[in-house]
PDB file of N, CA and C in Angstrom:
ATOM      1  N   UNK A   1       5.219  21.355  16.953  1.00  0.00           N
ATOM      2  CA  UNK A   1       5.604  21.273  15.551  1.00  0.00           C
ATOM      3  C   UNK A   1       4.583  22.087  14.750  1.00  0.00           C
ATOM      4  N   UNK A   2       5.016  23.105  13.708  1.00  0.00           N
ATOM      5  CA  UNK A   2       4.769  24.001  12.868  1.00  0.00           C
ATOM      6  C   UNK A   2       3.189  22.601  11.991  1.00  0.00           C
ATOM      7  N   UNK A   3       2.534  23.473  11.254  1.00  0.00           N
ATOM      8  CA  UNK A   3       1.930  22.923  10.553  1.00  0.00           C
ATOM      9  C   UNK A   3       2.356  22.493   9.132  1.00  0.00           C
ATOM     10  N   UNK A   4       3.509  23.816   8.820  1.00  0.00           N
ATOM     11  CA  UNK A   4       3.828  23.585   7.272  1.00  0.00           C
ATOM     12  C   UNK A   4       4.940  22.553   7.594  1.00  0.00           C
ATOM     13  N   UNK A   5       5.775  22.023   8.418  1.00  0.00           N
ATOM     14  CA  UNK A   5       6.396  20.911   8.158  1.00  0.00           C
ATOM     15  C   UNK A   5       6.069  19.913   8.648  1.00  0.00           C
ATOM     16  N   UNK A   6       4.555  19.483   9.020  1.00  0.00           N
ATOM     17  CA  UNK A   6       3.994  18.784   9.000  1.00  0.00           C
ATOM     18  C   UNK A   6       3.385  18.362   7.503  1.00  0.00           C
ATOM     19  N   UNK A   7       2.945  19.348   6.887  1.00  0.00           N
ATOM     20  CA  UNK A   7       2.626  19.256   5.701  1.00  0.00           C
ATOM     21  C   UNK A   7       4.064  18.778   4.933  1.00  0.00           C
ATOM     22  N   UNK A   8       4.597  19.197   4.933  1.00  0.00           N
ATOM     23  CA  UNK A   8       6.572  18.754   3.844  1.00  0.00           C
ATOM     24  C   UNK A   8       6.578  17.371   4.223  1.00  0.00           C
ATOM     25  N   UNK A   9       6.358  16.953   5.549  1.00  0.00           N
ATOM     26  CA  UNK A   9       6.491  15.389   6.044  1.00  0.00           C
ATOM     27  C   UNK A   9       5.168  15.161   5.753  1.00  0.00           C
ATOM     28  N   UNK A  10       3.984  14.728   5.411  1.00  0.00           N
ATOM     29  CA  UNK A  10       2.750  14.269   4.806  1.00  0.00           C
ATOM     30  C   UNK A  10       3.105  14.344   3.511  1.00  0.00           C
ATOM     31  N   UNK A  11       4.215  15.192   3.074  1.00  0.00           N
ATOM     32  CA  UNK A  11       4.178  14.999   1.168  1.00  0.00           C
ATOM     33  C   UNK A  11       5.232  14.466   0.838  1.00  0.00           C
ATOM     34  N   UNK A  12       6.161  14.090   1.736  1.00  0.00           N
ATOM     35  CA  UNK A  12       7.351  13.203   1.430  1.00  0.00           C
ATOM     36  C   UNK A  12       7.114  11.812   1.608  1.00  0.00           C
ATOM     37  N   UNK A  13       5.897  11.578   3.059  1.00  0.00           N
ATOM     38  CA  UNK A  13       5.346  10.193   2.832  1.00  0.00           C
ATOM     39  C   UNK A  13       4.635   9.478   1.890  1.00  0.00           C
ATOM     40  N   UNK A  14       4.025  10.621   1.280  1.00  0.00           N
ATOM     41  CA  UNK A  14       2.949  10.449   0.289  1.00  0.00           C
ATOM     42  C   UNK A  14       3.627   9.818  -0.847  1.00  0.00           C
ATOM     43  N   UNK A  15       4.956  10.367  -1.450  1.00  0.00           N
ATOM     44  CA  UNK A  15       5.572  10.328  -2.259  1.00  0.00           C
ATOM     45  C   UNK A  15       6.469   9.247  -2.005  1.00  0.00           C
ATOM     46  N   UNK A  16       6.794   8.694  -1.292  1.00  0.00           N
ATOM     47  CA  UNK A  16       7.203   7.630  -0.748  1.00  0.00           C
ATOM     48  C   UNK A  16       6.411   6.159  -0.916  1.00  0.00           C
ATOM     49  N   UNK A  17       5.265   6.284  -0.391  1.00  0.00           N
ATOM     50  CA  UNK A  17       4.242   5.107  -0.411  1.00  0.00           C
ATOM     51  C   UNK A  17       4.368   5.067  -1.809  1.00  0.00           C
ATOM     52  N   UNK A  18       4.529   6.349  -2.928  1.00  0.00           N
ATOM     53  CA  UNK A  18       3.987   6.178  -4.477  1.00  0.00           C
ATOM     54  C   UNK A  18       5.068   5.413  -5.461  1.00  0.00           C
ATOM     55  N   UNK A  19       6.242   5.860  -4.563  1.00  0.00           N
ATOM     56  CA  UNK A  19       7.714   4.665  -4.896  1.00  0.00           C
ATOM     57  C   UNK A  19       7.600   3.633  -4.509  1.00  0.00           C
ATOM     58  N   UNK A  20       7.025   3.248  -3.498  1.00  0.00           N
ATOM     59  CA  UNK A  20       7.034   1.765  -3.056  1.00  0.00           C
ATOM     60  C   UNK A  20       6.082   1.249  -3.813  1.00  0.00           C
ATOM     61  N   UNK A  21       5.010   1.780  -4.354  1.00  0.00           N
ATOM     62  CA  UNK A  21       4.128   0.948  -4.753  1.00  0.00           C
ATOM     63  C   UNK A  21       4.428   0.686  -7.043  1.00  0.00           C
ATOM     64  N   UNK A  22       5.475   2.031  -7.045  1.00  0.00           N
ATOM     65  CA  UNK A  22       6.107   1.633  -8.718  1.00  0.00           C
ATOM     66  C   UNK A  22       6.803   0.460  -8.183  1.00  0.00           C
ATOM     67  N   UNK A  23       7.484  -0.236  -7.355  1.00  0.00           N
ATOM     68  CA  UNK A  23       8.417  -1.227  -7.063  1.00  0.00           C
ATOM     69  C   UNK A  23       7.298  -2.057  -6.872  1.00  0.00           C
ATOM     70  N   UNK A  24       6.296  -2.399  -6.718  1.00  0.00           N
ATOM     71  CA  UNK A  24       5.311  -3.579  -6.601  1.00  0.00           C
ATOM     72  C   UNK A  24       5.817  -3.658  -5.062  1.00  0.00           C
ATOM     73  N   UNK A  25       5.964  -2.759  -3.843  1.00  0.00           N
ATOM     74  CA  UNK A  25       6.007  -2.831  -2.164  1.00  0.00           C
ATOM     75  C   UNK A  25       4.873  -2.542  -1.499  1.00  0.00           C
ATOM     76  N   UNK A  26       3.796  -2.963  -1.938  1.00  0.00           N
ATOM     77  CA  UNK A  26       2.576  -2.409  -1.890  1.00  0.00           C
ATOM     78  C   UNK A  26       1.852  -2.209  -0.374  1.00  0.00           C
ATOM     79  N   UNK A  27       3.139  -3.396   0.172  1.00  0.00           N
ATOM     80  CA  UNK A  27       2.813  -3.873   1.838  1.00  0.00           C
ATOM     81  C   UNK A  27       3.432  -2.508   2.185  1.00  0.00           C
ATOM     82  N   UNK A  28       4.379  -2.122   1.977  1.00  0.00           N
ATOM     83  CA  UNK A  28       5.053  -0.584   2.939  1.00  0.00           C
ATOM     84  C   UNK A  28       4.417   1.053   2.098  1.00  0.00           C
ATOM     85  N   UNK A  29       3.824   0.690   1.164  1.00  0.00           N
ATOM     86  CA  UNK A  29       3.173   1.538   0.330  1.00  0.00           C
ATOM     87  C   UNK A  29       1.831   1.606   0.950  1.00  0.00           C
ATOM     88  N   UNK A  30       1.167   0.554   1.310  1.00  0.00           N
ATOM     89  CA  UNK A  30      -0.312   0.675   2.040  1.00  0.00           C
ATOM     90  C   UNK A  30      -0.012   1.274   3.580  1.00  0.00           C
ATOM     91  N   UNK A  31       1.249   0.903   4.190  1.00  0.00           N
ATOM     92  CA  UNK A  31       1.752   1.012   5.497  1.00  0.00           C
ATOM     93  C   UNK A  31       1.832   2.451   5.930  1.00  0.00           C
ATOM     94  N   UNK A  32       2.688   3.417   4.684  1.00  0.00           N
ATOM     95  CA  UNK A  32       2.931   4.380   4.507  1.00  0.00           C
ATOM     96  C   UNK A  32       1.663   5.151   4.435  1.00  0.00           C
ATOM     97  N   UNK A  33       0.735   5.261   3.803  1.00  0.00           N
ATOM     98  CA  UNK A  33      -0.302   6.040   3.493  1.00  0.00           C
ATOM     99  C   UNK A  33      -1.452   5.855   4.840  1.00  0.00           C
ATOM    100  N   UNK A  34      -0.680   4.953   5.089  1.00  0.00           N
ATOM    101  CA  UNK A  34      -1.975   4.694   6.823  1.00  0.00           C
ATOM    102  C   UNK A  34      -1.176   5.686   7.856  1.00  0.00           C
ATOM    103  N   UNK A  35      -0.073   6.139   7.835  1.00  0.00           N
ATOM    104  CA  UNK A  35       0.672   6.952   8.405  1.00  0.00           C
ATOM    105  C   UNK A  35       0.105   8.082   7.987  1.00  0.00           C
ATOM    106  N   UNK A  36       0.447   8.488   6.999  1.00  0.00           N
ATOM    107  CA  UNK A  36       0.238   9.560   6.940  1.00  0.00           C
ATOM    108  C   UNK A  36      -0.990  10.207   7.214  1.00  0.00           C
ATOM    109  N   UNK A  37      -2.378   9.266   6.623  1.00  0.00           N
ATOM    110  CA  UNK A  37      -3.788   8.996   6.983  1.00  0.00           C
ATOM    111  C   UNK A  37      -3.973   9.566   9.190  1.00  0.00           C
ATOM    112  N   UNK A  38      -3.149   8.539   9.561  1.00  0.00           N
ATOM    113  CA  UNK A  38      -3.306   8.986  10.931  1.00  0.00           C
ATOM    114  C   UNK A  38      -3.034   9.905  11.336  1.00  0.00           C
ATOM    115  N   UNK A  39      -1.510  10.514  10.777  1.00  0.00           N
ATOM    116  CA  UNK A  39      -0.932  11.884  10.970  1.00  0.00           C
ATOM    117  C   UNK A  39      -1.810  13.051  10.887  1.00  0.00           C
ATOM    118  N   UNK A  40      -2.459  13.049   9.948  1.00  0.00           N
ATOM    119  CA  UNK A  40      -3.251  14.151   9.611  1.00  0.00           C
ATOM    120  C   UNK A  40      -4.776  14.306  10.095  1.00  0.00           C
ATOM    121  N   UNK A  41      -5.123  12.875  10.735  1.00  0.00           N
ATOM    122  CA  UNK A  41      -6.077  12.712  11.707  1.00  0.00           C
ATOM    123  C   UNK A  41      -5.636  13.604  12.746  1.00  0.00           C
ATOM    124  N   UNK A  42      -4.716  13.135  13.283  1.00  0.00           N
ATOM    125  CA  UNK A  42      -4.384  13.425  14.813  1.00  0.00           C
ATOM    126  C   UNK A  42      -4.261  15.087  14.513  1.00  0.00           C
ATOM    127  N   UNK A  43      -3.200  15.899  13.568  1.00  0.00           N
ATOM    128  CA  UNK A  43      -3.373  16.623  13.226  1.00  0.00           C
ATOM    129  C   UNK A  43      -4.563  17.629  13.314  1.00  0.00           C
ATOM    130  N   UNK A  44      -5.944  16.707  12.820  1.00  0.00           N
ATOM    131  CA  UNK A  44      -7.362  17.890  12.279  1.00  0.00           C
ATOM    132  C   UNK A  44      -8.075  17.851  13.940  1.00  0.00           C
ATOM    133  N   UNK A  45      -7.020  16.861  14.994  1.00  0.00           N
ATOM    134  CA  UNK A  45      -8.120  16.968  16.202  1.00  0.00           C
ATOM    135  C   UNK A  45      -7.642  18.280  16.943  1.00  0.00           C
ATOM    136  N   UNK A  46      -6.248  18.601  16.762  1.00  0.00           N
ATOM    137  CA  UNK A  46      -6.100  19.732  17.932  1.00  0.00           C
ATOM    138  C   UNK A  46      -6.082  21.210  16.436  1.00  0.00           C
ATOM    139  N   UNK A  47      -7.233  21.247  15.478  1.00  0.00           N
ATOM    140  CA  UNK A  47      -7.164  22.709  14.817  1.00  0.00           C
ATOM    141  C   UNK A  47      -8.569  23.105  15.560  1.00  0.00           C
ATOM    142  N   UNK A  48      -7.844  24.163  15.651  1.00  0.00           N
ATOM    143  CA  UNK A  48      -9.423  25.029  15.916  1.00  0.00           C
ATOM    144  C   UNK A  48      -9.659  26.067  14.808  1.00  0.00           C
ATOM    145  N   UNK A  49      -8.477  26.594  13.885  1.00  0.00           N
ATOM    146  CA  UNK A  49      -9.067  27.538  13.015  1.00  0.00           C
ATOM    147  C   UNK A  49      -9.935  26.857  11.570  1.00  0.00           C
ATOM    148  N   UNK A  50     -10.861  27.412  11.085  1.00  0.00           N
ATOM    149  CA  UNK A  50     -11.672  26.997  10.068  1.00  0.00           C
ATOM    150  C   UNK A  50     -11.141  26.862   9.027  1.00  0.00           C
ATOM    151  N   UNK A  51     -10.246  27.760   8.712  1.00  0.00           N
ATOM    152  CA  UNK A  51      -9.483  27.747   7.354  1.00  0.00           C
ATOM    153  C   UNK A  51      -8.324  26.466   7.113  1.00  0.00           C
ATOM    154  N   UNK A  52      -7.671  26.370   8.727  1.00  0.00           N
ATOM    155  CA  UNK A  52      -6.972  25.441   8.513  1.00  0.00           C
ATOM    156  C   UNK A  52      -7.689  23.942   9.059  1.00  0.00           C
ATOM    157  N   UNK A  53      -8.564  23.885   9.103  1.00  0.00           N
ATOM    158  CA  UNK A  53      -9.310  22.346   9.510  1.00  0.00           C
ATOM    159  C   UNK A  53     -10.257  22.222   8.154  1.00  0.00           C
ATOM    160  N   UNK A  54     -10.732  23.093   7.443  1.00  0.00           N
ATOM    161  CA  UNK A  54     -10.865  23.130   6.085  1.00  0.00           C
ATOM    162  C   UNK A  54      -9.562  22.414   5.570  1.00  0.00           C
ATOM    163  N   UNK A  55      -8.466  22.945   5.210  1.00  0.00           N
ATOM    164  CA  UNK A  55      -7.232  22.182   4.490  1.00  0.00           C
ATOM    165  C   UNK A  55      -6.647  20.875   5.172  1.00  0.00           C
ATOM    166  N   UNK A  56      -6.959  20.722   6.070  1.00  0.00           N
ATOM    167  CA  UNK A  56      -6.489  19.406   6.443  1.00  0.00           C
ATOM    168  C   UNK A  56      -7.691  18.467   6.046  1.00  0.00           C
ATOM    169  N   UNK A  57      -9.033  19.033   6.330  1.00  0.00           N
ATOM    170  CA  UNK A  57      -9.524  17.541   6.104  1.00  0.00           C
ATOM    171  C   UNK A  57     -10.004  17.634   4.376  1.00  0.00           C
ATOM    172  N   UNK A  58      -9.212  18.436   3.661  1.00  0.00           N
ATOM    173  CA  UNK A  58      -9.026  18.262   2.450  1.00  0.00           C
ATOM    174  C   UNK A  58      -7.934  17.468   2.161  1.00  0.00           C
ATOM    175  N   UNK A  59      -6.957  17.482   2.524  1.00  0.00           N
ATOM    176  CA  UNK A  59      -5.670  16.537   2.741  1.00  0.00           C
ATOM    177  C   UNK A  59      -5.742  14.963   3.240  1.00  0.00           C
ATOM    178  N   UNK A  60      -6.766  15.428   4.135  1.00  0.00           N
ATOM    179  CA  UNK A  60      -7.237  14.279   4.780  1.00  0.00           C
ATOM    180  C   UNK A  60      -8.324  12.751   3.816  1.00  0.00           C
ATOM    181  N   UNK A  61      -9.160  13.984   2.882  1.00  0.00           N
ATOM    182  CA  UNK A  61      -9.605  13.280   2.016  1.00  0.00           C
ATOM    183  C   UNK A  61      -8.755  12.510   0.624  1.00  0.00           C
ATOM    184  N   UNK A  62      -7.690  13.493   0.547  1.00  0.00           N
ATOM    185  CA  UNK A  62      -7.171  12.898  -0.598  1.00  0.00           C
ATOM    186  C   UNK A  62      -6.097  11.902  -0.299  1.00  0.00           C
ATOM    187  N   UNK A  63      -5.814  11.529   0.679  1.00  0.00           N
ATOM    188  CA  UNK A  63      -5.222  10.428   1.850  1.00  0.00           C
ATOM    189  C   UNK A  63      -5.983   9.161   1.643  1.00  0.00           C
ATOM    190  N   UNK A  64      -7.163   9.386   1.996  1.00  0.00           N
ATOM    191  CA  UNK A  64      -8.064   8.152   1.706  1.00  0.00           C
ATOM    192  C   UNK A  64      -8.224   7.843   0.535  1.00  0.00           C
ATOM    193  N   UNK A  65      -7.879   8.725  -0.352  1.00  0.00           N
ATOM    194  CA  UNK A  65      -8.122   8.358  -1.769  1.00  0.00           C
ATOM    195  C   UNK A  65      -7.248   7.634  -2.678  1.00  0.00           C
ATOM    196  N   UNK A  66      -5.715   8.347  -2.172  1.00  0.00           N
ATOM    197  CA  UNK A  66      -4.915   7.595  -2.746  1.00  0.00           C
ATOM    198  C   UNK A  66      -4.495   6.311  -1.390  1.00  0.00           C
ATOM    199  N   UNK A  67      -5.113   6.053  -0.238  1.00  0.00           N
ATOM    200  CA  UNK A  67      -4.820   4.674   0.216  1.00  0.00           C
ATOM    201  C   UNK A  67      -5.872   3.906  -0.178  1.00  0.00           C
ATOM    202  N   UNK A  68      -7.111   4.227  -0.593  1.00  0.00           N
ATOM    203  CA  UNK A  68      -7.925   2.893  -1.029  1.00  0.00           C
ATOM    204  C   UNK A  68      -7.060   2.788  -2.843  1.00  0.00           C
ATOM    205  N   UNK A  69      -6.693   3.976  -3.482  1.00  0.00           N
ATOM    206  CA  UNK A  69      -5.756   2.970  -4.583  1.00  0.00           C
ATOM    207  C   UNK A  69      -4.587   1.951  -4.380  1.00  0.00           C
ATOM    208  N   UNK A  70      -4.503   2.411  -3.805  1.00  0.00           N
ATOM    209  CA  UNK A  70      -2.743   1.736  -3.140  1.00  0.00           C
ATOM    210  C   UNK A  70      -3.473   0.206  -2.965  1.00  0.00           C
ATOM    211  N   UNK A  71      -4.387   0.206  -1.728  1.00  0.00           N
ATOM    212  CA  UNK A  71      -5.193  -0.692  -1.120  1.00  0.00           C
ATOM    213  C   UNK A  71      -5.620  -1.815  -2.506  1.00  0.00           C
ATOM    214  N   UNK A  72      -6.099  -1.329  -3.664  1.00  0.00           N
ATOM    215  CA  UNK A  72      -6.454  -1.878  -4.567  1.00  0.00           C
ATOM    216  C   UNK A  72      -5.872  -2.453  -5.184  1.00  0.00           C
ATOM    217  N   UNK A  73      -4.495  -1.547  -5.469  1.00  0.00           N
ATOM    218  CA  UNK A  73      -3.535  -2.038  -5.960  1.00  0.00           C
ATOM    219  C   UNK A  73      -2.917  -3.861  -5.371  1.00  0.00           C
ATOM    220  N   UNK A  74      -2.745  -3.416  -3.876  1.00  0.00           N
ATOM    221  CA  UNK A  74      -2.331  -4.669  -2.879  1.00  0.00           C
ATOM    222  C   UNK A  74      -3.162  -5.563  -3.458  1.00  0.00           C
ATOM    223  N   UNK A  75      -3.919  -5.032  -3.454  1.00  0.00           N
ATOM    224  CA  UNK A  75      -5.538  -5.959  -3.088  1.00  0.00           C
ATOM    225  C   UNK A  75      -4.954  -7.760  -5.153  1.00  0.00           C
ATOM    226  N   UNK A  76      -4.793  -6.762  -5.743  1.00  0.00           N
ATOM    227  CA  UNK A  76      -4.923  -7.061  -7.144  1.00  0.00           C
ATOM    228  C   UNK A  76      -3.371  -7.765  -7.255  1.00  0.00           C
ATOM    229  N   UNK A  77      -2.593  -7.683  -6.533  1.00  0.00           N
ATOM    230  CA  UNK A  77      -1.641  -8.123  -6.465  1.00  0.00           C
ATOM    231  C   UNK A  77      -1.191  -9.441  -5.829  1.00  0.00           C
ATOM    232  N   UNK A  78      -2.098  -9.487  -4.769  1.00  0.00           N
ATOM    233  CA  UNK A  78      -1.843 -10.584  -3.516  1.00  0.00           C
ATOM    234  C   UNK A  78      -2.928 -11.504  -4.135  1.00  0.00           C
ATOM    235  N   UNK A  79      -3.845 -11.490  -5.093  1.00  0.00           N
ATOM    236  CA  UNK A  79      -4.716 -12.502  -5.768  1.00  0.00           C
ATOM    237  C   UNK A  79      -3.341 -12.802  -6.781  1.00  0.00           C
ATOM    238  N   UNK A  80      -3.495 -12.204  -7.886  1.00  0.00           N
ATOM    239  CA  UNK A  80      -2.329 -12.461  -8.490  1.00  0.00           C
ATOM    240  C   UNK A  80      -1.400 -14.007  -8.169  1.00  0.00           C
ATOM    241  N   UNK A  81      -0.884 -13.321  -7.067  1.00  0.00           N
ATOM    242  CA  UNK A  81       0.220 -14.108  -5.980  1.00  0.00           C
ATOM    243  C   UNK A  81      -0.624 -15.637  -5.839  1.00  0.00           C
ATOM    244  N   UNK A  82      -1.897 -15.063  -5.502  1.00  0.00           N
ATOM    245  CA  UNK A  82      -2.290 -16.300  -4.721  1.00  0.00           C
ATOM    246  C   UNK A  82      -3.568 -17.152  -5.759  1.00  0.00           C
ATOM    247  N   UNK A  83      -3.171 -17.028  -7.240  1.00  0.00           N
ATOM    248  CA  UNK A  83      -3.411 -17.567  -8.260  1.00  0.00           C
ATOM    249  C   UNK A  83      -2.384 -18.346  -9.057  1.00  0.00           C
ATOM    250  N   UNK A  84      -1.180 -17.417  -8.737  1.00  0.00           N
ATOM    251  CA  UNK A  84       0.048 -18.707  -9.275  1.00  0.00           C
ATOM    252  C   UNK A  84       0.388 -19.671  -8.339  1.00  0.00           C
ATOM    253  N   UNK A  85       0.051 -19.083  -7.057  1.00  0.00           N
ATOM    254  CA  UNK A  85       0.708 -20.522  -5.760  1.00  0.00           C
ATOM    255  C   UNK A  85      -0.867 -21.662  -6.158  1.00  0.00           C
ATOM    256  N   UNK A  86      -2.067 -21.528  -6.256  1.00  0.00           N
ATOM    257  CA  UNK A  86      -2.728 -22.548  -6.188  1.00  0.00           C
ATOM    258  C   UNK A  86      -2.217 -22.882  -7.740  1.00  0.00           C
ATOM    259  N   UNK A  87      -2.453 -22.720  -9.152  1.00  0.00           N
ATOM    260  CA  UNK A  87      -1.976 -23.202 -10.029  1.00  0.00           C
ATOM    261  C   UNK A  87      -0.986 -24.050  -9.527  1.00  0.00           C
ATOM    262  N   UNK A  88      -0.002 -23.943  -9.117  1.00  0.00           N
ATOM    263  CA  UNK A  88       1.419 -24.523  -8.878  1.00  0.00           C
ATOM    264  C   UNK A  88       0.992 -25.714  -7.954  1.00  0.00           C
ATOM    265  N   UNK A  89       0.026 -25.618  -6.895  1.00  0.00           N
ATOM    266  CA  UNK A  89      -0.907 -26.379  -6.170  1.00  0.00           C
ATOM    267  C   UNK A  89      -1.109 -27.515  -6.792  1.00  0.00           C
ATOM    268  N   UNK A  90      -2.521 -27.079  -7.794  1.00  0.00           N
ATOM    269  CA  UNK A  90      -2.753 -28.078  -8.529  1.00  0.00           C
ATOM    270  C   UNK A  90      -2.642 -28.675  -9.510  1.00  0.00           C
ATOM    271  N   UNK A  91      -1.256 -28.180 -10.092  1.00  0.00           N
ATOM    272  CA  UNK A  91      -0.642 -28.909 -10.832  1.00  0.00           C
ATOM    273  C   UNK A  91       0.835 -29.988 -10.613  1.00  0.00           C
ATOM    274  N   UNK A  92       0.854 -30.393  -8.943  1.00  0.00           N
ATOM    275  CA  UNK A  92       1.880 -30.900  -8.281  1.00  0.00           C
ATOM    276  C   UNK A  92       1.714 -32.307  -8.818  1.00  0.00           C
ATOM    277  N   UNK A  93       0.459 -32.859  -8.790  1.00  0.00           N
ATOM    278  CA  UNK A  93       0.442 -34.356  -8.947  1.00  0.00           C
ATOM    279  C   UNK A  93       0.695 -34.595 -10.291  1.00  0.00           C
ATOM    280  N   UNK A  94       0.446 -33.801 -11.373  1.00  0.00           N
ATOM    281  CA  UNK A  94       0.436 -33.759 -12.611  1.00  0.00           C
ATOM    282  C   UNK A  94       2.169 -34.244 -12.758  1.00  0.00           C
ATOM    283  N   UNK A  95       2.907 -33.092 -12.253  1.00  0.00           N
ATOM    284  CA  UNK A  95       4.492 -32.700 -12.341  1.00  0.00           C
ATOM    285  C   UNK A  95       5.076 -34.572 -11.449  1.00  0.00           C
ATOM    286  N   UNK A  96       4.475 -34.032 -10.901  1.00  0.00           N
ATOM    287  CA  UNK A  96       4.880 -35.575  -9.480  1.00  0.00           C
ATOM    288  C   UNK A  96       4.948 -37.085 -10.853  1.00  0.00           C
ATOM    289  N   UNK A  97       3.719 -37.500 -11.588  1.00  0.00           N
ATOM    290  CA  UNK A  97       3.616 -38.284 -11.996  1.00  0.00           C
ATOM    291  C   UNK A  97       4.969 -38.375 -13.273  1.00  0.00           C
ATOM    292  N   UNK A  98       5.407 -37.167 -13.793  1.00  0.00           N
ATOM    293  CA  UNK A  98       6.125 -37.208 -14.828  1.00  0.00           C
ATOM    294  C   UNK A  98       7.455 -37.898 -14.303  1.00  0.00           C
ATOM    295  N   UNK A  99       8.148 -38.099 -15.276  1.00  0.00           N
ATOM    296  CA  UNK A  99       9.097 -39.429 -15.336  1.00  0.00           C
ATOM    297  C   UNK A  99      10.094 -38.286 -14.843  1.00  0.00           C
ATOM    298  N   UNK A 100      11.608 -38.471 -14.210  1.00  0.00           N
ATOM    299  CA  UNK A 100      12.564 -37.270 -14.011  1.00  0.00           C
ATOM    300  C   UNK A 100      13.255 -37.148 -15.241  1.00  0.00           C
ATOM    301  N   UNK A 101      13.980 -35.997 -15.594  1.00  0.00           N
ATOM    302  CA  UNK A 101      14.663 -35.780 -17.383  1.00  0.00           C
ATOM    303  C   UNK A 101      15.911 -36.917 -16.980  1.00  0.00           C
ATOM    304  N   UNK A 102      16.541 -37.082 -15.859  1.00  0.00           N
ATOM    305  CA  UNK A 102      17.909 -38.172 -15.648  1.00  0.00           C
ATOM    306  C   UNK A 102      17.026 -39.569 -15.031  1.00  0.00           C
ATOM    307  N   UNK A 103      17.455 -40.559 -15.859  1.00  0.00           N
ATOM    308  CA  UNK A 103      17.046 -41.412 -14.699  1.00  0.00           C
ATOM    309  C   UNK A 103      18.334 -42.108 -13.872  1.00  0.00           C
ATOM    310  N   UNK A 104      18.063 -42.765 -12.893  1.00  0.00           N
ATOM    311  CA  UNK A 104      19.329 -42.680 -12.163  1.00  0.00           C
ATOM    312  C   UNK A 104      19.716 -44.308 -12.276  1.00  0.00           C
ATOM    313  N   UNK A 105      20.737 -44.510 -12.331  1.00  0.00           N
ATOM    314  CA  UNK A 105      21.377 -45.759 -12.810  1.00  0.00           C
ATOM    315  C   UNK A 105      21.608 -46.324 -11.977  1.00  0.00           C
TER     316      UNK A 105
END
C-alpha cells in the first residue's frame, strides 16, 4: 500500500474520531485516534527515506495531540457521568423516605 492513501485513510479517521467526539462518542472517538496513532507507528517503522520519516513522525505527533484532547475530553465526560450517578446515589434515602404522590387504597 502506497503512502498517500495511507495518508487519505489517516485523514478520514482523523475526521471521523472528530465526529464522534461532536456527538459526545468519545469511547469510539478515543478508539479511533489510537488507530490511527498505531497506523502511522507501524507506518514510520518500515520508512527509510528522511524526508518521508520526517512527515510521518510529524503526523505522528499531531496524532498524539489530538488523542490526548479527545482523551481529555473522555476523561471530563465520564466524571461528569460519574458525578450525576453518585448524586443520584446519595440522594436515594432522601427520595426513599418521601411519601409516594398516589397513596394506594
Amino acid at each position: 500500500m502506497d503512502l498517500t492513501s495511507q495518508t487519505e485513510r489517516w485523514a478520514l479517521w482523523s475526521v471521523q474520531a472528530r465526529n464522534f467526539a461532536k456527538r459526545e462518542n468519545f469511547i469510539d472517538a478515543v478508539a479511533r485516534m489510537k488507530l490511527v496513532r498505531s497506523s502511522i507507528a507501524e507506518a514510520l517503522a518500515g520508512v527509510a527515506d528522511s524526508a518521508q520519516k520526517a512527515r510521518l513522525e510529524a503526523l505522528l505527533a499531531r496524532a498524539n495531540e489530538q488523542l490526548a484532547d479527545l482523551q481529555a475530553q473522555y476523561d471530563a465526560w465520564h466524571a461528569e457521568i460519574a458525578a450525576r450517578r453518585q448524586h443520584t446515589i446519595d440522594s436515594a434515602e432522601e427520595e426513599m423516605a418521601r411519601p409516594l404522590p398516589h397513596q394506594a387504597e
